[in-house]
C-alpha atoms as a PDB file:
ATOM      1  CA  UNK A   1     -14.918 -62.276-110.039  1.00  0.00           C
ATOM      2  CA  UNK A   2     -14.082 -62.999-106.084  1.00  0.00           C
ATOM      3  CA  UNK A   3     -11.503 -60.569-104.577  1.00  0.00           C
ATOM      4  CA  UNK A   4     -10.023 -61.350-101.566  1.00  0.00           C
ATOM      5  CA  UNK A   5      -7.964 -58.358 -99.901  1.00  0.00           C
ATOM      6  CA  UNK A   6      -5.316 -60.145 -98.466  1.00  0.00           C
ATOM      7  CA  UNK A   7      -3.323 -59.044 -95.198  1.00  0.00           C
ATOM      8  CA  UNK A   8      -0.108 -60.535 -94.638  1.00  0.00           C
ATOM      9  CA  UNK A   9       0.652 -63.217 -92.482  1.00  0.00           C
ATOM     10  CA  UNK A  10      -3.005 -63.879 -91.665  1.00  0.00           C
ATOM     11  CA  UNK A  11      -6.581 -65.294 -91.846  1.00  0.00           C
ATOM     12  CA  UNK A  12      -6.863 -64.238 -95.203  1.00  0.00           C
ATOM     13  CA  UNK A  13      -4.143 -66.936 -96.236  1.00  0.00           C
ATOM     14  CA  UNK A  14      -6.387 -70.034 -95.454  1.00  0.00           C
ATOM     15  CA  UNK A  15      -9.120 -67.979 -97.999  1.00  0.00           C
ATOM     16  CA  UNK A  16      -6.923 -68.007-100.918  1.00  0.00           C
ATOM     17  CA  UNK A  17      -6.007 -72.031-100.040  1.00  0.00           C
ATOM     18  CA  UNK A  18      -9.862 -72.612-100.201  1.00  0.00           C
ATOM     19  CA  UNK A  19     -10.106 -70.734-103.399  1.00  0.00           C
ATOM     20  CA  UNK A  20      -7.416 -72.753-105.339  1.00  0.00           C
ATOM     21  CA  UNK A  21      -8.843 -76.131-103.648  1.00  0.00           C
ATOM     22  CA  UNK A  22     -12.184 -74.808-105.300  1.00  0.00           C
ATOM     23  CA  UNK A  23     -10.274 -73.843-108.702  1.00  0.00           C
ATOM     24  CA  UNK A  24     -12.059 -70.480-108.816  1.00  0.00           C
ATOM     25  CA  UNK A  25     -10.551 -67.499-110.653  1.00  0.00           C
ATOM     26  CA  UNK A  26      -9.616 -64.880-107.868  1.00  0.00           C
ATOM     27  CA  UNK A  27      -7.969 -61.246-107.768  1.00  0.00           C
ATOM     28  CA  UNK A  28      -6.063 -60.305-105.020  1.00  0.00           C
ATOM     29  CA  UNK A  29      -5.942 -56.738-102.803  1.00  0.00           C
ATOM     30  CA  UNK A  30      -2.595 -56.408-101.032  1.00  0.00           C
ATOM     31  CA  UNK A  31      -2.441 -55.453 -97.312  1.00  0.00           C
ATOM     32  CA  UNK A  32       0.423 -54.652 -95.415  1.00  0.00           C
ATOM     33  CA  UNK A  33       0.875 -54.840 -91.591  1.00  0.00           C
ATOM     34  CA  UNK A  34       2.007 -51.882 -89.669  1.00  0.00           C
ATOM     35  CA  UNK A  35       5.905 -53.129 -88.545  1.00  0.00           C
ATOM     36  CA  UNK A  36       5.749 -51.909 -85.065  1.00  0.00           C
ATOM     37  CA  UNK A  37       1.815 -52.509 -84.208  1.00  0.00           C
ATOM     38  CA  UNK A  38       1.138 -55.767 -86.465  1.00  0.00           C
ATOM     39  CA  UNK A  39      -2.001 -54.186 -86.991  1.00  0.00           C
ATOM     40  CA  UNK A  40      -3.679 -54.037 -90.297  1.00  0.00           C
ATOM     41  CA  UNK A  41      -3.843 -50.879 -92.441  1.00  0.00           C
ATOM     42  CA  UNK A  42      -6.732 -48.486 -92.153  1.00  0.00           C
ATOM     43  CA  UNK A  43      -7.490 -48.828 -95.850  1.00  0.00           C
ATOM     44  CA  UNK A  44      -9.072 -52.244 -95.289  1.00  0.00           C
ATOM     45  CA  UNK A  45     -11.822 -50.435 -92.879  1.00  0.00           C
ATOM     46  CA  UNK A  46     -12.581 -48.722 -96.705  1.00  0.00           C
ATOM     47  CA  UNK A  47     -13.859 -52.440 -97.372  1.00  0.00           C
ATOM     48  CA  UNK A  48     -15.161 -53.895 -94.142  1.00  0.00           C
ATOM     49  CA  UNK A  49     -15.707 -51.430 -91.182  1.00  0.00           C
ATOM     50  CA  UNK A  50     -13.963 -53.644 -88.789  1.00  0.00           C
ATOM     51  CA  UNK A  51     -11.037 -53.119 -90.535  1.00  0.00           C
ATOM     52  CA  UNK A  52      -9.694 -57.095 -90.360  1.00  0.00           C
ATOM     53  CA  UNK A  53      -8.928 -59.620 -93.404  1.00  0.00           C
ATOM     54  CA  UNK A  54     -10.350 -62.323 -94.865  1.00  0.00           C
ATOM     55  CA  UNK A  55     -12.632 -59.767 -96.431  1.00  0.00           C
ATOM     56  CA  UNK A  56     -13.591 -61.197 -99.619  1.00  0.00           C
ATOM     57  CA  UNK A  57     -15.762 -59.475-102.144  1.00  0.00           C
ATOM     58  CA  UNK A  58     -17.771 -59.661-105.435  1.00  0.00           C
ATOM     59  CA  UNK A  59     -18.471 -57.840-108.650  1.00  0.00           C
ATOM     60  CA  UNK A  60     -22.057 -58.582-107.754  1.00  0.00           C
ATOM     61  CA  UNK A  61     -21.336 -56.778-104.417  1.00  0.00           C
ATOM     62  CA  UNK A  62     -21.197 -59.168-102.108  1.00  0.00           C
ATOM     63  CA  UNK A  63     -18.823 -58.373 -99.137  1.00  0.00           C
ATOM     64  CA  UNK A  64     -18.008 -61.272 -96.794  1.00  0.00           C
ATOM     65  CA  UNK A  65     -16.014 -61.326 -93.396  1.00  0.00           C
ATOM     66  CA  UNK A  66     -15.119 -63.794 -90.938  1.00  0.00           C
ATOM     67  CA  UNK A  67     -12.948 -66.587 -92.438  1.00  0.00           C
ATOM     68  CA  UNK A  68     -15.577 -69.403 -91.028  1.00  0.00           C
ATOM     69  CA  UNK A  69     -18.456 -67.553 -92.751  1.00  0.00           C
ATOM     70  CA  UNK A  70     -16.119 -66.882 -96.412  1.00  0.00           C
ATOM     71  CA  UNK A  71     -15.390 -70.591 -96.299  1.00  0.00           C
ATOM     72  CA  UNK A  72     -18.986 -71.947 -95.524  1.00  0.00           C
ATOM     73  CA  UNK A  73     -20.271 -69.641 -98.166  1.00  0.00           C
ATOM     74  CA  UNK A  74     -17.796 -70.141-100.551  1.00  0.00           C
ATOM     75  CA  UNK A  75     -18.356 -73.794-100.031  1.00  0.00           C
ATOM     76  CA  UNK A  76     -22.210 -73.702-100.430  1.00  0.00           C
ATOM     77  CA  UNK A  77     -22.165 -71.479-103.352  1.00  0.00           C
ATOM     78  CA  UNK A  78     -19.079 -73.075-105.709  1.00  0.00           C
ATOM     79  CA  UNK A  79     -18.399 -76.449-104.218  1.00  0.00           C
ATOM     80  CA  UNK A  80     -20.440 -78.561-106.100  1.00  0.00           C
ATOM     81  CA  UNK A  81     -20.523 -81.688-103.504  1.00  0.00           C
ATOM     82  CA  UNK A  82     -16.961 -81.027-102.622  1.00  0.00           C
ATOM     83  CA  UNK A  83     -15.060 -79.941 -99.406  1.00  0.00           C
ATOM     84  CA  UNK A  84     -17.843 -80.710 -97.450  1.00  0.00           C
ATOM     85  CA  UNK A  85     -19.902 -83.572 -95.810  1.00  0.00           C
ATOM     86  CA  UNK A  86     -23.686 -84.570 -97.065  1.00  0.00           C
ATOM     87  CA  UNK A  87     -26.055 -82.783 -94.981  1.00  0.00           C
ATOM     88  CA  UNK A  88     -27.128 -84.512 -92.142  1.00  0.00           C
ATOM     89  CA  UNK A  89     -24.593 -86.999 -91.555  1.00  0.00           C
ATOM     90  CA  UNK A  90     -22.369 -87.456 -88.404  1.00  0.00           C
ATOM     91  CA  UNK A  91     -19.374 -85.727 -90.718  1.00  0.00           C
ATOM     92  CA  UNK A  92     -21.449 -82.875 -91.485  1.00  0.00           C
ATOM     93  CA  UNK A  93     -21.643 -82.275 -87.550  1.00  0.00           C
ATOM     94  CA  UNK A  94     -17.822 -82.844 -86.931  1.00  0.00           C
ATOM     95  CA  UNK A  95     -17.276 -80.506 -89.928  1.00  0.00           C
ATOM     96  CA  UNK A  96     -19.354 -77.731 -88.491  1.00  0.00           C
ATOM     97  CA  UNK A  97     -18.403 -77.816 -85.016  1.00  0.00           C
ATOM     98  CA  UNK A  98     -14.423 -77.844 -86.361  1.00  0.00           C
ATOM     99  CA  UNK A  99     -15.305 -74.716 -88.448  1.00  0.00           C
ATOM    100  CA  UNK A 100     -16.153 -73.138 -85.191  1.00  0.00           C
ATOM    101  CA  UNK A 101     -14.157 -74.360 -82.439  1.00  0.00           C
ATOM    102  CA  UNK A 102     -11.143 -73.066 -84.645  1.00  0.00           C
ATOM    103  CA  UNK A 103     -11.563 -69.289 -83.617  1.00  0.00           C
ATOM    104  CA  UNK A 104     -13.952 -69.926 -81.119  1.00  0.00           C
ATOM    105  CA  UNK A 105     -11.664 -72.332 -78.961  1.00  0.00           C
ATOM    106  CA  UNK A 106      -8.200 -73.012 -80.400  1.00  0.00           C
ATOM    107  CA  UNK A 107      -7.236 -69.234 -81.356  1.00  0.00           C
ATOM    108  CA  UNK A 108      -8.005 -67.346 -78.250  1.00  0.00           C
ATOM    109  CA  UNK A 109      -4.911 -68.842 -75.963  1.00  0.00           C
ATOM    110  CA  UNK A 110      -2.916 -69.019 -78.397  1.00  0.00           C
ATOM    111  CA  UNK A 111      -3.692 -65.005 -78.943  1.00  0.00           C
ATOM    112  CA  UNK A 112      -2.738 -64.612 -75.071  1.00  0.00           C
ATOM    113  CA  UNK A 113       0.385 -66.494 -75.452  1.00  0.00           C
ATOM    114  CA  UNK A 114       1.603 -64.001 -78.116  1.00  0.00           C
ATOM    115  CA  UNK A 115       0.496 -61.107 -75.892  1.00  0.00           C
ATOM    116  CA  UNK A 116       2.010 -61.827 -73.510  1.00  0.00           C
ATOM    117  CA  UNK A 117       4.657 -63.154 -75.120  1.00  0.00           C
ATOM    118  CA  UNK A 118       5.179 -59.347 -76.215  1.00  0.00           C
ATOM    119  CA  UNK A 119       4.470 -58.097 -72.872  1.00  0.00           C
ATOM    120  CA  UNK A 120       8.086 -59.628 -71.804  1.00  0.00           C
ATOM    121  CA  UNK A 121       9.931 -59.235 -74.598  1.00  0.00           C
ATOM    122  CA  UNK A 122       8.463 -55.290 -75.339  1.00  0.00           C
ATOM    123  CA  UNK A 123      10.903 -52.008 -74.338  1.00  0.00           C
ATOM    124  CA  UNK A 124       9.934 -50.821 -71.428  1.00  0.00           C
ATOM    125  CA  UNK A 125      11.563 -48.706 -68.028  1.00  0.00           C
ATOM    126  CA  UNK A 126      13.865 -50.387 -66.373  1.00  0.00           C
ATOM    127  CA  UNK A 127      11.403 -50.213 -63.024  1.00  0.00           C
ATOM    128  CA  UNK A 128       8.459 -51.695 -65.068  1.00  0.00           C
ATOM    129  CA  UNK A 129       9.656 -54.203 -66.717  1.00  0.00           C
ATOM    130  CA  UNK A 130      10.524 -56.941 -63.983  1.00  0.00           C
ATOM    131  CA  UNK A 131       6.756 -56.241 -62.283  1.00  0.00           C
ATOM    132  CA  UNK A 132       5.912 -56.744 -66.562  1.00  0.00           C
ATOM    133  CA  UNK A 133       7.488 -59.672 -67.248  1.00  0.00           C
ATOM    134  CA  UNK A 134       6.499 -61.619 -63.624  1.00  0.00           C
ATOM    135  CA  UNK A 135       3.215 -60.574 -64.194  1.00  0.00           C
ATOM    136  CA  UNK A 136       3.202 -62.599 -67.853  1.00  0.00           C
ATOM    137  CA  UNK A 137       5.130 -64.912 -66.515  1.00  0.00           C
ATOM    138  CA  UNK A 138       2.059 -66.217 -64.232  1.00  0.00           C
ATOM    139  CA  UNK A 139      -0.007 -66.062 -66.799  1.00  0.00           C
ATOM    140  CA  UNK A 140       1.383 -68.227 -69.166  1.00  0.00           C
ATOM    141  CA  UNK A 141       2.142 -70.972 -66.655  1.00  0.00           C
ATOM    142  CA  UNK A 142      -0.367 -70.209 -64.914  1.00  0.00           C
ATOM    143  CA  UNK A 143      -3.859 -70.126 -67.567  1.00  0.00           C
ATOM    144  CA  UNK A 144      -2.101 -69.766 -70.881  1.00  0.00           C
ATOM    145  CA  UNK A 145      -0.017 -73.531 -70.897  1.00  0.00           C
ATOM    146  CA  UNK A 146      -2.455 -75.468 -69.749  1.00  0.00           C
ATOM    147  CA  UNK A 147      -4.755 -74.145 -71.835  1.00  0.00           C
ATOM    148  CA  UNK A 148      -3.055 -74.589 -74.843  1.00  0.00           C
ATOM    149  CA  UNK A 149      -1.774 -78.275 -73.418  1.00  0.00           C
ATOM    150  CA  UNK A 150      -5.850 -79.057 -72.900  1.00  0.00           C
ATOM    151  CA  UNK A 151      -6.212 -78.111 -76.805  1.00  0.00           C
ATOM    152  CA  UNK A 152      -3.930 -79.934 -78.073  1.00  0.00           C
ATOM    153  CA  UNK A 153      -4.499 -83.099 -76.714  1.00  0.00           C
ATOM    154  CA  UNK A 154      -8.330 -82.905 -77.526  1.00  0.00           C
ATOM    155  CA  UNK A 155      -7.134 -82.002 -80.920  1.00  0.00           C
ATOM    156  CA  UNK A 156      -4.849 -85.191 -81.036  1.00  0.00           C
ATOM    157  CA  UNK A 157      -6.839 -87.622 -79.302  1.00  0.00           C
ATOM    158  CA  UNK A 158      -9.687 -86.501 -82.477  1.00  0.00           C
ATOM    159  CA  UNK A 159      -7.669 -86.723 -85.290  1.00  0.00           C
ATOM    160  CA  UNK A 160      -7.218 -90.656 -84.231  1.00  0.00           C
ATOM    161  CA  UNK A 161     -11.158 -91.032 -85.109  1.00  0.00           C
ATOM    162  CA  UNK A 162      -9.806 -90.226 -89.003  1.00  0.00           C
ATOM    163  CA  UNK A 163      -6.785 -88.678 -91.286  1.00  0.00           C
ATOM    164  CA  UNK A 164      -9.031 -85.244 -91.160  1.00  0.00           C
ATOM    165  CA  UNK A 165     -11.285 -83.335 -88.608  1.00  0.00           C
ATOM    166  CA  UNK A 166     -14.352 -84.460 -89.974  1.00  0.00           C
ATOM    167  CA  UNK A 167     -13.635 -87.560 -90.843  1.00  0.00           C
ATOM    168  CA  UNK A 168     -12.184 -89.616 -93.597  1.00  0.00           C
ATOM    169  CA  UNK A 169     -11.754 -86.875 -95.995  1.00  0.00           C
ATOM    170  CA  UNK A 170     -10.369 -83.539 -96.600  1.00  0.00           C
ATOM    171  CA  UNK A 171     -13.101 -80.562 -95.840  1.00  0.00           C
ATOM    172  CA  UNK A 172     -13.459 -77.006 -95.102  1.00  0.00           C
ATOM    173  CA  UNK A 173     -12.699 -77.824 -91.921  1.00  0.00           C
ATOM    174  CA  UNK A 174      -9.332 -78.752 -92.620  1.00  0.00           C
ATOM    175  CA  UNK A 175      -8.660 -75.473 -94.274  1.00  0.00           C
ATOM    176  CA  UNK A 176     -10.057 -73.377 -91.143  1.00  0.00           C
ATOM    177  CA  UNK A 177      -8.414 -75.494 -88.701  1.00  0.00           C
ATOM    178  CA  UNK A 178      -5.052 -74.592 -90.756  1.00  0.00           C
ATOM    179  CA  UNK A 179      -4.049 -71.129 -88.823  1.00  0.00           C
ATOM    180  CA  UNK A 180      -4.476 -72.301 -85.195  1.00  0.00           C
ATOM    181  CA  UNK A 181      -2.720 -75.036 -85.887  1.00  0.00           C
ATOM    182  CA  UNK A 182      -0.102 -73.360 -87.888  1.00  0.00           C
ATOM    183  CA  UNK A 183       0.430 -70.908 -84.984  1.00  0.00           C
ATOM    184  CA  UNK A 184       0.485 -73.565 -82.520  1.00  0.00           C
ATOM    185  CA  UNK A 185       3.543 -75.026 -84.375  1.00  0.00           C
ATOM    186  CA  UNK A 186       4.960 -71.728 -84.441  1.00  0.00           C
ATOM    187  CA  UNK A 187       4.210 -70.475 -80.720  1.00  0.00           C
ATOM    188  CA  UNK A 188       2.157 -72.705 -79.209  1.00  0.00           C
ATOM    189  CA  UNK A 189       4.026 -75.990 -78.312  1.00  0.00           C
ATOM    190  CA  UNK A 190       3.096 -78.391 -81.200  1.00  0.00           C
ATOM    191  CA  UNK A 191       5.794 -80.752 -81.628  1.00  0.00           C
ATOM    192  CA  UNK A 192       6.603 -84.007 -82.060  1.00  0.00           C
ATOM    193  CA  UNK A 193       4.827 -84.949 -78.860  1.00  0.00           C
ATOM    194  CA  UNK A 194       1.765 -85.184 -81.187  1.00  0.00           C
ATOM    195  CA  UNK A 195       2.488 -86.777 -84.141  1.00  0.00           C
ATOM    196  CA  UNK A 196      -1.065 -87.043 -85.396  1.00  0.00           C
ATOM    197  CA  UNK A 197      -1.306 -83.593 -85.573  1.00  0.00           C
ATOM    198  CA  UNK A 198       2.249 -82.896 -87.167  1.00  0.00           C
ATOM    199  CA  UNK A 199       0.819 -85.648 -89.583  1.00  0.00           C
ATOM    200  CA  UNK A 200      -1.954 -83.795 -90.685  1.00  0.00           C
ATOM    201  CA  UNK A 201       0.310 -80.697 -90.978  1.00  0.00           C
ATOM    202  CA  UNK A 202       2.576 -82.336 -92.960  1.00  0.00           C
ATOM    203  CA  UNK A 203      -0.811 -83.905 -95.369  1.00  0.00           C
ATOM    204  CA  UNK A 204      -1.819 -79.872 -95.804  1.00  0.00           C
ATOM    205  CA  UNK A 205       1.308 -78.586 -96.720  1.00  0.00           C
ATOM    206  CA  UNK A 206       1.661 -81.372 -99.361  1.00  0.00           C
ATOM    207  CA  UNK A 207      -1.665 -80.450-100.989  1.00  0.00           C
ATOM    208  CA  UNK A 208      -0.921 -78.391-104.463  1.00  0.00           C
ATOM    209  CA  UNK A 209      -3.683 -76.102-104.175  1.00  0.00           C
ATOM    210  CA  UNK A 210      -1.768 -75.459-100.711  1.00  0.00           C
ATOM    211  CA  UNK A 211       1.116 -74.889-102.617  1.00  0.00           C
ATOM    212  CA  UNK A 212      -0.394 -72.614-105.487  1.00  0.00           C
ATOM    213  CA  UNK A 213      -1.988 -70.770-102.552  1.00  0.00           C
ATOM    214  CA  UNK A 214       1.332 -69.627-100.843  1.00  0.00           C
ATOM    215  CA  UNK A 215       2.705 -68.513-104.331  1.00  0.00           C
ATOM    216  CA  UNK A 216      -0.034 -66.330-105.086  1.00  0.00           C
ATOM    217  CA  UNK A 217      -0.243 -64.511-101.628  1.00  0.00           C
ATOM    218  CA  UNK A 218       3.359 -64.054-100.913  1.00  0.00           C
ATOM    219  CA  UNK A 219       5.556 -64.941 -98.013  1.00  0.00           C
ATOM    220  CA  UNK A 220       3.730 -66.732 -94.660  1.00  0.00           C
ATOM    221  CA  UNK A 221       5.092 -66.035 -91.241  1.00  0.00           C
ATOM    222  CA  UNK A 222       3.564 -68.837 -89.381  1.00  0.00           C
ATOM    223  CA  UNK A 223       5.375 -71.540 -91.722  1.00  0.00           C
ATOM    224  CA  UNK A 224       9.020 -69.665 -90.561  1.00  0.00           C
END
């Protein structure tokens, strides 16, 4: 049996999405964040030293981290042909570069927008906090936005080549490319300026293993 430990409002959310897509039997762990820090719990580092979800594991002992490397395994191992490209073709090469640029590229600005993001909304003295907030100020307009604009017009302009990221149909990719884009609705500046991408947010949400996935792991931040 495959157990993910879930966290709340993260990665781990995009495992359990793959997992009904796959229609695999799954238990789930429970992790809550910390309220003030948004960190995870220390009893995850009982499961995976780093301490971070997706952490999936296995009665055979298996323990698997990174949500890239969970879905590309999970894929290999259970997918029987599906969710993936045939080795070797031009989709298989879209498919693996998408399951990489996703935290690789798309998730680090978008992780500086919501720090500092924090930065000027966070208590702090009175005699700080202007230098604070100036300070983020210049780096979101300054690094952070255009960053995040360059992103998501690449994104847009590649989603014209097909209805999914690597190509004509629905892949592992899709499912890691779900939480940038996700938080890039919710923080980032994805809008109806793109349409192609609100499209394809639209075509993921419909999906019913989508749906069965956000009833079995509870309430999802990013879709508020």
């Amino acid at each position: 049996m495959i157990t993910v430990h879930h966290l709340n409002n993260s990665r781990s959310q995009r495992v359990l999405w793959l997992l009904e897509e796959l229609g695999l039997p799954y238990d789930i762990v429970r992790y809550e964040r910390d309220p003030k820090t948004m960190l995870a719990p220390p009893e995850l580092r009982k499961v995976h030293p780093l301490g971070k979800s997706p952490v999936v594991t296995t009665d055979e002992g298996l323990v698997l981290a990174e949500s890239g490397a969970i879905i590309e395994t999970l894929i290999e191992r259970h997918g029987q042909g599906r969710l993936a490209p045939a080795a070797g073709s031009a989709e298989a090469l879209r498919y693996r570069y998408w399951l990489h640029y996703a935290e690789g590229s798309a998730m680090p600005p978008l992780l500086l927008k919501l720090i500092f993001d924090r930065i000027e909304s966070s208590k702090m003295p009175f005699f700080v906090k202007p230098v604070a907030r100036m300070i983020a100020g210049k780096a979101k307009a300054g690094f952070v936005a255009p960053n995040l604009k360059t992103h998501l017009d690449f994104m847009e302009g590649e989603l014209g080549q097909g209805a999914w990221f690597a190509g004509p149909e629905f892949t592992g990719a899709d499912i890691q490319m779900s939480f940038p884009l996700e938080a890039a609705r919710a923080r980032g500046g994805l809008d109806a300026s793109r349409p192609r991408l609100m499209a394809w947010l639209e075509r993921i949400h419909a999906r019913p293993a989508y749906r069965r996935a956000l009833e079995r792991g509870g309430p999802y931040g990013l879709l508020s």
